[in-house]
Protein backbone atom coordinates (compact mmCIF):
# COMPACT_ATOMS: atom_id res chain seq x y z
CA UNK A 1 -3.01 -21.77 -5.86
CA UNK A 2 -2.35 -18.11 -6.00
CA UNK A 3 -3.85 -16.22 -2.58
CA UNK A 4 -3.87 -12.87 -0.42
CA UNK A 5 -2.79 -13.30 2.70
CA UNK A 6 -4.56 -11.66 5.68
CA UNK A 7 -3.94 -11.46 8.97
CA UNK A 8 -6.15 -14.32 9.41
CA UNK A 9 -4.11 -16.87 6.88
CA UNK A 10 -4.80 -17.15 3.30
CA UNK A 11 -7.77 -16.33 1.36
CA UNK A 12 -8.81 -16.42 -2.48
CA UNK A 13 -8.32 -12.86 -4.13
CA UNK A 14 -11.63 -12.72 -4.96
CA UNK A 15 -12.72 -12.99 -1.65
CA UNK A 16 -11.38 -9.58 -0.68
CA UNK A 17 -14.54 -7.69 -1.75
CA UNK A 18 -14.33 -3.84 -1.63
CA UNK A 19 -10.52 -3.21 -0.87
CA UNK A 20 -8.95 -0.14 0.40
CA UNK A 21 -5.71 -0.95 -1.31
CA UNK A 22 -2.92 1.34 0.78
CA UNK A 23 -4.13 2.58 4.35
CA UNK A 24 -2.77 2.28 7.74
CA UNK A 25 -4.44 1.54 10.84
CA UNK A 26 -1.18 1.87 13.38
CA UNK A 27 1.76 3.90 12.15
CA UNK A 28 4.87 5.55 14.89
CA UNK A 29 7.32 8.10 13.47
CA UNK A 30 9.56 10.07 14.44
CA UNK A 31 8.74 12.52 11.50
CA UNK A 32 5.14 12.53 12.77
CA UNK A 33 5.20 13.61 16.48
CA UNK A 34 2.21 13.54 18.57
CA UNK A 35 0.47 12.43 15.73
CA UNK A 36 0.70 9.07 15.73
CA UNK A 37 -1.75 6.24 14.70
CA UNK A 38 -1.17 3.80 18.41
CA UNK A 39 -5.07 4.01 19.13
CA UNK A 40 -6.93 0.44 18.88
CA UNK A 41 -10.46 1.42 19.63
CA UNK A 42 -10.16 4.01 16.58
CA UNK A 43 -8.80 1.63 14.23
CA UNK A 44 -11.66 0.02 15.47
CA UNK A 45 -13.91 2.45 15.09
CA UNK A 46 -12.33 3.16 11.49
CA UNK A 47 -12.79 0.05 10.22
CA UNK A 48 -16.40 0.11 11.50
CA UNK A 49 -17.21 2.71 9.38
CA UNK A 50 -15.03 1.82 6.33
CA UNK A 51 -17.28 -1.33 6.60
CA UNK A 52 -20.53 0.49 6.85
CA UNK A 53 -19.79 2.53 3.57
CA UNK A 54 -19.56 -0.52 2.15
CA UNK A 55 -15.76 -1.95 2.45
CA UNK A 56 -14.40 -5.10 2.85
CA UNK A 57 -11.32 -5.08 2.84
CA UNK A 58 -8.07 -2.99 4.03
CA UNK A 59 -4.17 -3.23 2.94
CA UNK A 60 -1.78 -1.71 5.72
CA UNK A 61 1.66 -0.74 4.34
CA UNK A 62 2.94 0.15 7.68
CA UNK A 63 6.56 -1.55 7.53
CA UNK A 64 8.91 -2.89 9.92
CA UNK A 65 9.76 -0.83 13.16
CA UNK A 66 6.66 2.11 12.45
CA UNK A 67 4.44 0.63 15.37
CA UNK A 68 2.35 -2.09 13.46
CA UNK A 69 0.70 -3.60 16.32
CA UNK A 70 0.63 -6.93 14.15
CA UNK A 71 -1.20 -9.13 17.17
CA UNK A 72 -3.77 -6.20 17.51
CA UNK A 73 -5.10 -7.27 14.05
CA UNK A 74 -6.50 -10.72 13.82
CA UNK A 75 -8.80 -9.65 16.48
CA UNK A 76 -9.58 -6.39 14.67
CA UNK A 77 -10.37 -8.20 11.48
CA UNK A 78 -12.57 -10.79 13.44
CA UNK A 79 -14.34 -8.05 15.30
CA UNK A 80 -15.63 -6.01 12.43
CA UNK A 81 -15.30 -8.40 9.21
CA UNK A 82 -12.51 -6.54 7.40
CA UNK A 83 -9.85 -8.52 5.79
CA UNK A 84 -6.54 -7.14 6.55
CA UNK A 85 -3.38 -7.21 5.09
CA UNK A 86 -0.05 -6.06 7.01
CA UNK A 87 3.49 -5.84 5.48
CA UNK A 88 7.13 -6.47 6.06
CA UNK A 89 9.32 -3.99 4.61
CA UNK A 90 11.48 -0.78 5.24
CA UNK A 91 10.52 2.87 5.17
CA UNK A 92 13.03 6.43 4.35
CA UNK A 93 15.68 5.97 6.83
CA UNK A 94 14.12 9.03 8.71
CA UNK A 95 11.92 7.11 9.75
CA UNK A 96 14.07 5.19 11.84
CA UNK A 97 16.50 5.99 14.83
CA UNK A 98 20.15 5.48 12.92
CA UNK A 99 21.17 2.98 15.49
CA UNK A 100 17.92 0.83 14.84
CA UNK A 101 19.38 0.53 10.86
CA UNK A 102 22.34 -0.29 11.96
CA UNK A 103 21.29 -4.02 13.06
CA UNK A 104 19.44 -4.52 9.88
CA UNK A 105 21.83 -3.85 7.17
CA UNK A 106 23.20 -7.31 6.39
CA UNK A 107 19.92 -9.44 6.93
CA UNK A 108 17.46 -7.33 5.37
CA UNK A 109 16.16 -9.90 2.58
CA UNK A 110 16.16 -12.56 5.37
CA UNK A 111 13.30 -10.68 7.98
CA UNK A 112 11.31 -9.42 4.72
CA UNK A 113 10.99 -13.56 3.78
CA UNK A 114 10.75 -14.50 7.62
CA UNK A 115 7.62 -12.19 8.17
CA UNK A 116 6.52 -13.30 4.70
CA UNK A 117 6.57 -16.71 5.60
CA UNK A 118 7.31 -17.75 9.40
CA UNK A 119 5.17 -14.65 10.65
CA UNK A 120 5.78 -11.26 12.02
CA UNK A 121 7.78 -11.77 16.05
CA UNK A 122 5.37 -14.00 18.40
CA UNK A 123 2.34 -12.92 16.55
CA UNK A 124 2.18 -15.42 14.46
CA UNK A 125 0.68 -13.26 11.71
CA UNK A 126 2.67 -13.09 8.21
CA UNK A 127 2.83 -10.18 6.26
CA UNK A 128 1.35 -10.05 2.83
CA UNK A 129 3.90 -7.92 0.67
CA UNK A 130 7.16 -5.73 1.58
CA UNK A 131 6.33 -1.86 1.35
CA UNK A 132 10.05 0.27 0.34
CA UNK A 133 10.41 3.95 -0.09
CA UNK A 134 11.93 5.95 -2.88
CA UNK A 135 13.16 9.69 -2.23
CA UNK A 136 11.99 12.86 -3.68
CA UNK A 137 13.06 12.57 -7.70
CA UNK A 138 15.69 9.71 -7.36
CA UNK A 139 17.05 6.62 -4.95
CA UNK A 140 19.28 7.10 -1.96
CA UNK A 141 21.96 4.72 -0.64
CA UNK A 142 19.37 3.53 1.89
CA UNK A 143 16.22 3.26 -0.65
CA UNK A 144 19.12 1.25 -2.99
CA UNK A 145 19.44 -0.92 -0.11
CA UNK A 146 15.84 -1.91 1.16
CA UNK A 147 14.74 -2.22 -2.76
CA UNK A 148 17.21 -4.74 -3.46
CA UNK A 149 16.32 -6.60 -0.13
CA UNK A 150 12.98 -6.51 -1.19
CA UNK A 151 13.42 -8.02 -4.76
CA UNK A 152 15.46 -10.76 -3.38
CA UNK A 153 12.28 -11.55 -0.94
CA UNK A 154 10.27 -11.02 -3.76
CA UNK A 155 12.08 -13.81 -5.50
CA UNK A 156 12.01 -16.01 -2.30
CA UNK A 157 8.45 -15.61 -2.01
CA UNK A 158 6.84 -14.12 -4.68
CA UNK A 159 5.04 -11.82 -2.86
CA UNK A 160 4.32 -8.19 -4.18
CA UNK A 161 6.62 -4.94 -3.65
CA UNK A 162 4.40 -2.08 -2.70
CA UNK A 163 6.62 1.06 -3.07
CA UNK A 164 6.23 4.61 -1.82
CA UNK A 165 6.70 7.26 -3.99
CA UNK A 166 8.26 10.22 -2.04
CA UNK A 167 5.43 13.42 -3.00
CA UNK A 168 4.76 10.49 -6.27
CA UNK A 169 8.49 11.36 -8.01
CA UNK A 170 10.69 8.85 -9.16
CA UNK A 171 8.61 6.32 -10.42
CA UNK A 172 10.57 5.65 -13.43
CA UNK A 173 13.75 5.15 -10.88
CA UNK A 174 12.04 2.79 -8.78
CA UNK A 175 11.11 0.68 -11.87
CA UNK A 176 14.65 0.65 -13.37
CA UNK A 177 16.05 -0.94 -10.39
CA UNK A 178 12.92 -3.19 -9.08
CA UNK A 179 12.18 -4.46 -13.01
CA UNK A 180 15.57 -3.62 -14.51
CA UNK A 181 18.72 -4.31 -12.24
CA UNK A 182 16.53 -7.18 -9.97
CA UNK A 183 14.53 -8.76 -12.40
CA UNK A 184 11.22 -7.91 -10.72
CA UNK A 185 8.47 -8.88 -12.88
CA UNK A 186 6.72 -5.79 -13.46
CA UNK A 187 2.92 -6.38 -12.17
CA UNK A 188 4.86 -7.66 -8.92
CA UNK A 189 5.55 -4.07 -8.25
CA UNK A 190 2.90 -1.59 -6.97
CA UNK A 191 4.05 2.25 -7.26
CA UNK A 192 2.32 4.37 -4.58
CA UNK A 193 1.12 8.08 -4.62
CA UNK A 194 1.21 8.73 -8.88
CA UNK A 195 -1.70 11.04 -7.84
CA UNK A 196 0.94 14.10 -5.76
CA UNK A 197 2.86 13.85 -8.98
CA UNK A 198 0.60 13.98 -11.88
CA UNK A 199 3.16 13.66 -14.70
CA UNK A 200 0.64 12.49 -17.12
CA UNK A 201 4.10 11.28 -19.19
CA UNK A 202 5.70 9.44 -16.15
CA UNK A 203 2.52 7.73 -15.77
CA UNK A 204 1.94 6.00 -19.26
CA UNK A 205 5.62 5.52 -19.09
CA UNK A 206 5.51 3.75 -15.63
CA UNK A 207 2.00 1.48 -16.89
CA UNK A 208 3.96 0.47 -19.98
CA UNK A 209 6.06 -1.40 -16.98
CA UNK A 210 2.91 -3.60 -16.33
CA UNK A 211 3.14 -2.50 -12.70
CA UNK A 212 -0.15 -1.20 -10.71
CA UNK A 213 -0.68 2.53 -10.26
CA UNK A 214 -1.64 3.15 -7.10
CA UNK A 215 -3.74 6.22 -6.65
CA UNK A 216 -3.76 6.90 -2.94
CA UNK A 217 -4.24 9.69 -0.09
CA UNK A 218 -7.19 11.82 -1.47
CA UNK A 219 -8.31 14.83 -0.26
CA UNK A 220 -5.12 16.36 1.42
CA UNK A 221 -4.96 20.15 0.84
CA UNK A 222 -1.70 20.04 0.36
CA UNK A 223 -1.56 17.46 -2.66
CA UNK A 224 -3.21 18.17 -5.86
CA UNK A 225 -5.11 14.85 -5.65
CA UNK A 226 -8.81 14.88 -5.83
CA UNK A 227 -9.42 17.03 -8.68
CA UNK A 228 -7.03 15.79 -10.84
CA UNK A 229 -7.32 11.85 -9.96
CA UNK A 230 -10.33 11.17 -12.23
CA UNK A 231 -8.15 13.28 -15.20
CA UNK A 232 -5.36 10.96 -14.71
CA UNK A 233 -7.47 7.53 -14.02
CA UNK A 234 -9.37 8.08 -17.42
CA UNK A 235 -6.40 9.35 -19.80
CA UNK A 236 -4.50 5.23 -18.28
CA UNK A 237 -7.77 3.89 -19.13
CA UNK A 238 -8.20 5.35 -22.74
CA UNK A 239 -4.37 4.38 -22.86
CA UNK A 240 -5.50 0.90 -22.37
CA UNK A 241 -4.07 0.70 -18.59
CA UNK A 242 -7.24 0.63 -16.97
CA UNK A 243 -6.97 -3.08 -15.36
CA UNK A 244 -3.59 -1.91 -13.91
CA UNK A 245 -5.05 0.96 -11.57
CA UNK A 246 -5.62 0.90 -7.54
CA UNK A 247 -7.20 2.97 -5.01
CA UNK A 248 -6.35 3.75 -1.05
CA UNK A 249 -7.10 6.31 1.36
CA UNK A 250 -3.24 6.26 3.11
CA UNK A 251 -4.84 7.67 6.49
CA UNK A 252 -1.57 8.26 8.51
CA UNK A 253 -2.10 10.55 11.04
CA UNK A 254 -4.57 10.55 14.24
CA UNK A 255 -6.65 13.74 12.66
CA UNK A 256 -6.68 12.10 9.22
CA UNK A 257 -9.04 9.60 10.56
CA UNK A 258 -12.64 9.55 9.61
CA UNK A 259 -13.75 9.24 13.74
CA UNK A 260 -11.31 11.99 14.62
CA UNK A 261 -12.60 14.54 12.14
CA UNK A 262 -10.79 13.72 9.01
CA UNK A 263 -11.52 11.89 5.82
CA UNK A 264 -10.62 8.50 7.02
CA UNK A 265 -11.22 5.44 5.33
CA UNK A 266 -14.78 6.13 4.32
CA UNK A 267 -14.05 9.27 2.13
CA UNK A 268 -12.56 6.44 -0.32
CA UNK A 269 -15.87 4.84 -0.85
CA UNK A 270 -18.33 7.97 0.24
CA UNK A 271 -16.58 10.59 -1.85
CA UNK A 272 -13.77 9.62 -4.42
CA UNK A 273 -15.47 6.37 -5.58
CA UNK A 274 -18.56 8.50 -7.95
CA UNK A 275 -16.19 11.40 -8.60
CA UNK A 276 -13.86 8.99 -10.51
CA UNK A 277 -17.47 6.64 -11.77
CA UNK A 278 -18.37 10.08 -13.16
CA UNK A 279 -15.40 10.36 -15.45
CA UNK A 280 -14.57 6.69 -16.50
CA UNK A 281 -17.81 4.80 -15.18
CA UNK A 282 -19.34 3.23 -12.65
CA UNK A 283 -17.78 -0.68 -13.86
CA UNK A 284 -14.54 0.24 -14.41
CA UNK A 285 -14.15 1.68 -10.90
CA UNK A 286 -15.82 -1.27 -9.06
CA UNK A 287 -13.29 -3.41 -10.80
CA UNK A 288 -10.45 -1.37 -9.51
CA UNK A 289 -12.02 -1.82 -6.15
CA UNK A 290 -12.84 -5.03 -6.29
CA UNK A 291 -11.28 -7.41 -8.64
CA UNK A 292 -7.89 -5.58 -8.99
CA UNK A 293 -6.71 -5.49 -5.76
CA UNK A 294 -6.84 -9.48 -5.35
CA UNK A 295 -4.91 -9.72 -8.75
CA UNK A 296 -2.20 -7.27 -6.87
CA UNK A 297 -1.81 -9.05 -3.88
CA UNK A 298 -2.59 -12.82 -4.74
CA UNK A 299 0.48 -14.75 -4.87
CA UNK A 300 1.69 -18.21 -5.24
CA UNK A 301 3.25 -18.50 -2.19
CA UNK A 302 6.90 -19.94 -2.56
């Protein structure tokens, strides 16, 4: 029976309700000093109010080694009725200290299916799909690497391959090598940020694929996101790719937080969720809320 799994064991997709499909609640870099996402009681807070704007339901794509804080979540899903989803998975390689990468290189496939499967260290919470990067227009030697760990997992496990697309370029790249060289089946793959890069081109090119287009981090001032989102969302829907769209809020600094200041998780529900009703309807973006999401995620589990 295909399933999401949470942090608190497997569920029915349609159980997931409102989803926030890409967000993080914990996230360490070294690319992001002083800015990390280590705080509990605000991801506590944060989901508090994601819930009281109506959510349900949050994906984190944090990967291996970024400061997941995997035990902190079963409680934080019990305390304020959010289903959560954690990954497995690799990020850029500057994300990383080199000598940490050095340990993984030959057994990557083999954590991505033990975290899929046995759970994620003494937890005892598995990850629900494997989150890659890409690089900015093409696929370094170290993005090469993690994707083809992650389609072997994938074929281990079934479980989906959330990818992020670095400022949403090389979509097309990603796809060639997850669908094309691995054998990926294409709505097992789930191409993040299309929204910094709005190639209108790229886009139909990547949904003709069949993978999910994830539209994700609004209302940065330094992405041209908001305003053109509902553009892009109804030209895939008039191309008949409307039941392959998803929507996140990708909160991944401290200030980016709703109870900090920022946007947060809320914004996704409070702000982007009519703009985008006003240009393709109110039904077509409660299904990519609510119904698509458990079709992304829901696997029969290997």
């Amino acid at each position: 029976m295909s399933a999401v799994r949470t942090v608190l064991g497997d569920i029915r997709p349609e159980e997931l309700g409102v989803c926030d499909a890409h967000d993080h609640l914990f996230l360490r870099s070294p690319q992001l000093p002083g800015q990390e996402l280590d705080d509990r009681s605000a991801a506590r807070a944060e989901l508090t109010a994601f819930r009281a704007a109506g959510g349900d339901a949050v994906v984190q794509w944090t990967p291996y080694g970024m400061g997941r804080r995997t035990a902190d979540l079963p409680g934080l899903s019990r305390a304020t009725g959010v289903h959560l989803v954690c990954a497995t998975g690799l990020h850029q390689a500057a994300h990383y200290a080199p000598q940490s990468l050095d340990g993984l290189r030959d057994g990557l496939a083999g954590l991505f299916v033990a975290e899929l499967t046995e759970g994620i260290g003494s937890s005892g919470v598995r990850a629900g799909l494997i989150k890659v990067a890409g690089g900015f227009h093409g696929l370094d030697a170290h993005a090469r690497r993690t994707m083809t760990a992650a389609a072997e997992a994938h074929h281990a496990t079934g479980a989906p391959i959330a990818v992020h697309l670095e400022l949403g370029t090389g979509a097309l790249d990603v796809l060639d090598l997850l669908c094309g060289e691995s054998g990926v089946p294409g709505h097992r793959v789930i191409l993040g940020h299309l929204n910094r890069f709005p190639d209108p081109v790229v886009q139909l090119q990547a949904a003709e694929s069949g993978c999910w287009l994830a539209f994700d981090g609004p209302s940065r001032a330094h992405h041209a996101t908001d305003w053109r989102t509902p553009e892009a969302v109804r030209a895939l829907a008039e191309a008949g790719y409307g039941d392959r769209l998803l929507l996140g809020g990708d909160t991944v600094v401290a200030g980016a937080r709703s109870v900090d200041g920022g946007p947060g998780m809320p914004y996704l529900l409070r702000r982007v969720r009519p703009r985008l009703a006003a240009a393709v309807g109110a039904e077509l973006v409660d299904r990519i809320l609510r119904e698509h999401p458990g079709r992304a995620f829901a696997v029969d589990w290997k």
